[in-house]
C-alpha atoms as a PDB file:
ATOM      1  CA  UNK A   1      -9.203  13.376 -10.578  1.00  0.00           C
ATOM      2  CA  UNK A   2      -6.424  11.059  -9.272  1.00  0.00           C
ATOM      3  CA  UNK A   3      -6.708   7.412 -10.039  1.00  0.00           C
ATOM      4  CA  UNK A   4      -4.781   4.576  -7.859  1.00  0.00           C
ATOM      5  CA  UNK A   5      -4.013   1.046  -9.973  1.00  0.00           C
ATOM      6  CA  UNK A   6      -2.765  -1.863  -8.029  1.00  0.00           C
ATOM      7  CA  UNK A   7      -1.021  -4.874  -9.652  1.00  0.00           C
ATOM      8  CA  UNK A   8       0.657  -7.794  -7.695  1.00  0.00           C
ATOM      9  CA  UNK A   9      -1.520  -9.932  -5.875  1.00  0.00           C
ATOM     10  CA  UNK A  10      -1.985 -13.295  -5.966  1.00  0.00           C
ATOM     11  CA  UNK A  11      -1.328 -16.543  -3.941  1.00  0.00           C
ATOM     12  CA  UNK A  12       1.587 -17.604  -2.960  1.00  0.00           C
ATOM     13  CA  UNK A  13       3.116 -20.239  -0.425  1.00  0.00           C
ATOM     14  CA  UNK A  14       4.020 -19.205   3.555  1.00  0.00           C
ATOM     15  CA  UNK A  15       7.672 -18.355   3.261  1.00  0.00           C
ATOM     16  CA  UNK A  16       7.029 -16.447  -0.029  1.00  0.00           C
ATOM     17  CA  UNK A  17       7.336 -13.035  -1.438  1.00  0.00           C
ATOM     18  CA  UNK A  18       5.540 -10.854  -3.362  1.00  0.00           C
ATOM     19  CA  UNK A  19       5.472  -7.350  -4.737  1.00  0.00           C
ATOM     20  CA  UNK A  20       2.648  -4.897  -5.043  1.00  0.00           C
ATOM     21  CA  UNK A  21       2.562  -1.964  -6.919  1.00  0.00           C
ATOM     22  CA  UNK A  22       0.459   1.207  -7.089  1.00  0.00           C
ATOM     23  CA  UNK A  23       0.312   3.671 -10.189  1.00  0.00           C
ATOM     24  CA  UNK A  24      -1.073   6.851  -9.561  1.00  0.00           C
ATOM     25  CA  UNK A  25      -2.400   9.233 -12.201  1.00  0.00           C
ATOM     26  CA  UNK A  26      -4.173  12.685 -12.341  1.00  0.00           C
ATOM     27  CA  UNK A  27      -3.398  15.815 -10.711  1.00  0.00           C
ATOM     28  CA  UNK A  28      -0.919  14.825  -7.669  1.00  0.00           C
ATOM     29  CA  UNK A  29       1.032  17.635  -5.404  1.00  0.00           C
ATOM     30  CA  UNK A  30       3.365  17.270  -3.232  1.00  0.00           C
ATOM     31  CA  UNK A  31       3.997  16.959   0.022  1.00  0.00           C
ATOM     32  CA  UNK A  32       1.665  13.841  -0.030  1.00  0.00           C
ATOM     33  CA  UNK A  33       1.159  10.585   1.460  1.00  0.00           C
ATOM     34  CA  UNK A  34       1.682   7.201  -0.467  1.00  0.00           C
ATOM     35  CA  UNK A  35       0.644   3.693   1.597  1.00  0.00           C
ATOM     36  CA  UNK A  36      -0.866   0.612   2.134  1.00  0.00           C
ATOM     37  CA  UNK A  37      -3.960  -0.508   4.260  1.00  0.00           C
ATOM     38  CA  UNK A  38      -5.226  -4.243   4.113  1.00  0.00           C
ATOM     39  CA  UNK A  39      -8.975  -5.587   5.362  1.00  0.00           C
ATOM     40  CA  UNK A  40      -8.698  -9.324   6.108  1.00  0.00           C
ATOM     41  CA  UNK A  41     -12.657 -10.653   6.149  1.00  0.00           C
ATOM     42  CA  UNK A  42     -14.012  -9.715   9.521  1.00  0.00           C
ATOM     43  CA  UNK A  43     -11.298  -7.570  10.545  1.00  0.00           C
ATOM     44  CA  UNK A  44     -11.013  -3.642   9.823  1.00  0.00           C
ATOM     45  CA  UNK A  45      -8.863  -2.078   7.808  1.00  0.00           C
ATOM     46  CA  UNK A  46      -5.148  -1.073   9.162  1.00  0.00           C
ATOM     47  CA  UNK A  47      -2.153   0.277   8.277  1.00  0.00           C
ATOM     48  CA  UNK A  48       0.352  -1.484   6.224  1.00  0.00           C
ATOM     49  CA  UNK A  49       3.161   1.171   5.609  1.00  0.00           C
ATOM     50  CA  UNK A  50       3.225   4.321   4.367  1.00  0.00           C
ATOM     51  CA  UNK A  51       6.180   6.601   2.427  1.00  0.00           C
ATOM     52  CA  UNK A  52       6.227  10.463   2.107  1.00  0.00           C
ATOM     53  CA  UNK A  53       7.282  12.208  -1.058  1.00  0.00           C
ATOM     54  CA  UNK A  54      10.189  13.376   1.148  1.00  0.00           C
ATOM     55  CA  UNK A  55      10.650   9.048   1.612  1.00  0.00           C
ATOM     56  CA  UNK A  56       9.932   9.121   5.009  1.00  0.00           C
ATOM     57  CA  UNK A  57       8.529   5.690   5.993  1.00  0.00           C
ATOM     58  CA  UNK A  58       6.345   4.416   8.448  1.00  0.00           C
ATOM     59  CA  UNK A  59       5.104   0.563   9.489  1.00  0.00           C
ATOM     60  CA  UNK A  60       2.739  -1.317  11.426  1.00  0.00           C
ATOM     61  CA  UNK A  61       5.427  -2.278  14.220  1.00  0.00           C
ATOM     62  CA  UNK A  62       4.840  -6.248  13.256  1.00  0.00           C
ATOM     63  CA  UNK A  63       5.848  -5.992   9.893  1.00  0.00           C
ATOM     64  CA  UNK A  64       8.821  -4.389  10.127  1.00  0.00           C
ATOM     65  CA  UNK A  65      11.864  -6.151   8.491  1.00  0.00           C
ATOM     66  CA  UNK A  66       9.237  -8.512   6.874  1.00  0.00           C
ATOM     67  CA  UNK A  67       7.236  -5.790   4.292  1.00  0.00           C
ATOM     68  CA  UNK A  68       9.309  -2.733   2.449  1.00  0.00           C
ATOM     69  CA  UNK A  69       7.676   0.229   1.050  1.00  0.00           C
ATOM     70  CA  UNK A  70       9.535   2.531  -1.489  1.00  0.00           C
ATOM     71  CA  UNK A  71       8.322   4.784  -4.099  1.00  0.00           C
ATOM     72  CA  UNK A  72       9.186   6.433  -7.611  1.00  0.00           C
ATOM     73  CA  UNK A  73       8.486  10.041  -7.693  1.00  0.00           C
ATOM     74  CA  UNK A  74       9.468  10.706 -11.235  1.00  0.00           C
ATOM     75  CA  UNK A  75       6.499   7.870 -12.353  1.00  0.00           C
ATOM     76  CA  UNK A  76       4.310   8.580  -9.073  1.00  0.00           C
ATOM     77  CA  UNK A  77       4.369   5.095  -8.476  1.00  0.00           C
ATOM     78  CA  UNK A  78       5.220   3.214  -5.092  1.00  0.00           C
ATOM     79  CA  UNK A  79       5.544  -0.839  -4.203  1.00  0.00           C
ATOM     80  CA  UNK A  80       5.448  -2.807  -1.377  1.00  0.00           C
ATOM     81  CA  UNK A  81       7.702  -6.246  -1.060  1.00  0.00           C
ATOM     82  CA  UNK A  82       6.342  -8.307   1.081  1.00  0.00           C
ATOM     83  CA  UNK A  83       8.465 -10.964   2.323  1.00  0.00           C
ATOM     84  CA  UNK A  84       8.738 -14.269   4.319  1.00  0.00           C
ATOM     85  CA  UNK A  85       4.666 -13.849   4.184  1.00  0.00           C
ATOM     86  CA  UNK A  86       1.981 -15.620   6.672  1.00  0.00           C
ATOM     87  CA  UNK A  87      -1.075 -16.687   6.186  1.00  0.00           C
ATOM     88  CA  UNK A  88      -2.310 -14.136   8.510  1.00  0.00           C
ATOM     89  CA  UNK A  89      -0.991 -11.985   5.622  1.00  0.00           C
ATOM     90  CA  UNK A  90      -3.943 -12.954   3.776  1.00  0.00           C
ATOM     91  CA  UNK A  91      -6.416  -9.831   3.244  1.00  0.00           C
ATOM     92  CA  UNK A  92      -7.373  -7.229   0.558  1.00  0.00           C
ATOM     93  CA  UNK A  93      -4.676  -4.744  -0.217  1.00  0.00           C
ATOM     94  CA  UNK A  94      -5.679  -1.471  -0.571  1.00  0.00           C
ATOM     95  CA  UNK A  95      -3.405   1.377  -2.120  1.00  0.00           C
ATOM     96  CA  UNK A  96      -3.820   4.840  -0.587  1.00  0.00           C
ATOM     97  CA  UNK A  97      -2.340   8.473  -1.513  1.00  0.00           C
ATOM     98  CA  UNK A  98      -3.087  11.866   1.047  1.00  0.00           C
ATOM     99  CA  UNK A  99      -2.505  14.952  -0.600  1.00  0.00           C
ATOM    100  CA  UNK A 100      -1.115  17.453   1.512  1.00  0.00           C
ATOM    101  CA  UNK A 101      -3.159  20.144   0.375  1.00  0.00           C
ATOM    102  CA  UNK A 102      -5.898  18.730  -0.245  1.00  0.00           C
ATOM    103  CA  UNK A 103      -6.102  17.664   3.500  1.00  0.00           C
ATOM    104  CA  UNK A 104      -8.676  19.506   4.491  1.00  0.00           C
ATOM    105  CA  UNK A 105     -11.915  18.387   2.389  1.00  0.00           C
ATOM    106  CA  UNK A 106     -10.355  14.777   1.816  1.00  0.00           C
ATOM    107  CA  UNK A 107      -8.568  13.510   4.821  1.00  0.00           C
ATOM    108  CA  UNK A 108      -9.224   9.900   3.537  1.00  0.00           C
ATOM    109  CA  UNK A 109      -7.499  10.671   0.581  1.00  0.00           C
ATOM    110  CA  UNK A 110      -7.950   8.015  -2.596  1.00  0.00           C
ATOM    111  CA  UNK A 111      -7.991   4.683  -2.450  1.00  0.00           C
ATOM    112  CA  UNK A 112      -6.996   2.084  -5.483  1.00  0.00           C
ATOM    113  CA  UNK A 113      -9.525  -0.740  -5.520  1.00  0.00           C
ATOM    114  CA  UNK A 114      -7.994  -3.398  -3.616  1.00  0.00           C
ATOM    115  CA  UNK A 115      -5.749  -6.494  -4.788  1.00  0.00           C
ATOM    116  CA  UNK A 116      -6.265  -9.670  -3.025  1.00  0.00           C
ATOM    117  CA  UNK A 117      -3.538 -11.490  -1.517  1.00  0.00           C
ATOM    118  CA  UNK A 118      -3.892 -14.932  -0.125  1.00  0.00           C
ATOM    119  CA  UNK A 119      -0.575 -16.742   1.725  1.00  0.00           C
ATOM    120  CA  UNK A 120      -1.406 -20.344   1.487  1.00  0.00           C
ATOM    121  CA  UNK A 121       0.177 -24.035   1.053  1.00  0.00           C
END
């Protein structure tokens, strides 16, 4: 069973930075899918960024050169920099891995349990 940890939430100021990361453990193949999603109350959930095992990235168009995804293959681990963040930042922050194989009875793939991170003075 794969398991998703995220650490790196928190508050911080508009203007700020932070840096999320995502462990994953369990049985993980490649090719696979590594991103973020975030769920601000009252909104639905949306693409963040996403990285392939090949590092192949992809953004939601209004982040881009504001948020950077990367990823460690070797520790199956990826993180997300968020920079120069907004308040409209401010939502849950959900990791997310796809398996490649396993596409086919889990589309959704796993999802870590969320960290919360609120941009506010």
């Amino acid at each position: 069973q794969v398991q998703l940890v995220e650490s790196g939430g928190g508050l911080v100021q508009p203007g700020g930075s932070l840096r999320l990361s995502c462990a994953a453990s369990g049985s993980i193949f490649s090719p696979n899918v590594m991103g973020w999603y975030r769920q601000a109350p009252g909104k639905q959930r949306e693409l963040v960024a996403s990285i392939t095992s090949g590092g192949t990235t992809n953004y939601k168009d209004s982040l881009k050169g504001r948020f950077t995804i990367s990823r460690d293959n070797a520790n199956n681990t990826n993180y997300l920099q968020m920079n120069s963040l907004k308040p409209e930042d401010t939502a849950v922050y959900y990791c997310n891995l796809k398996i490649g194989r396993e596409s086919w009875y889990r589309p959704e793939g796993y999802w870590g349990q969320g960290t919360q991170v609120t941009v506010s003075s």
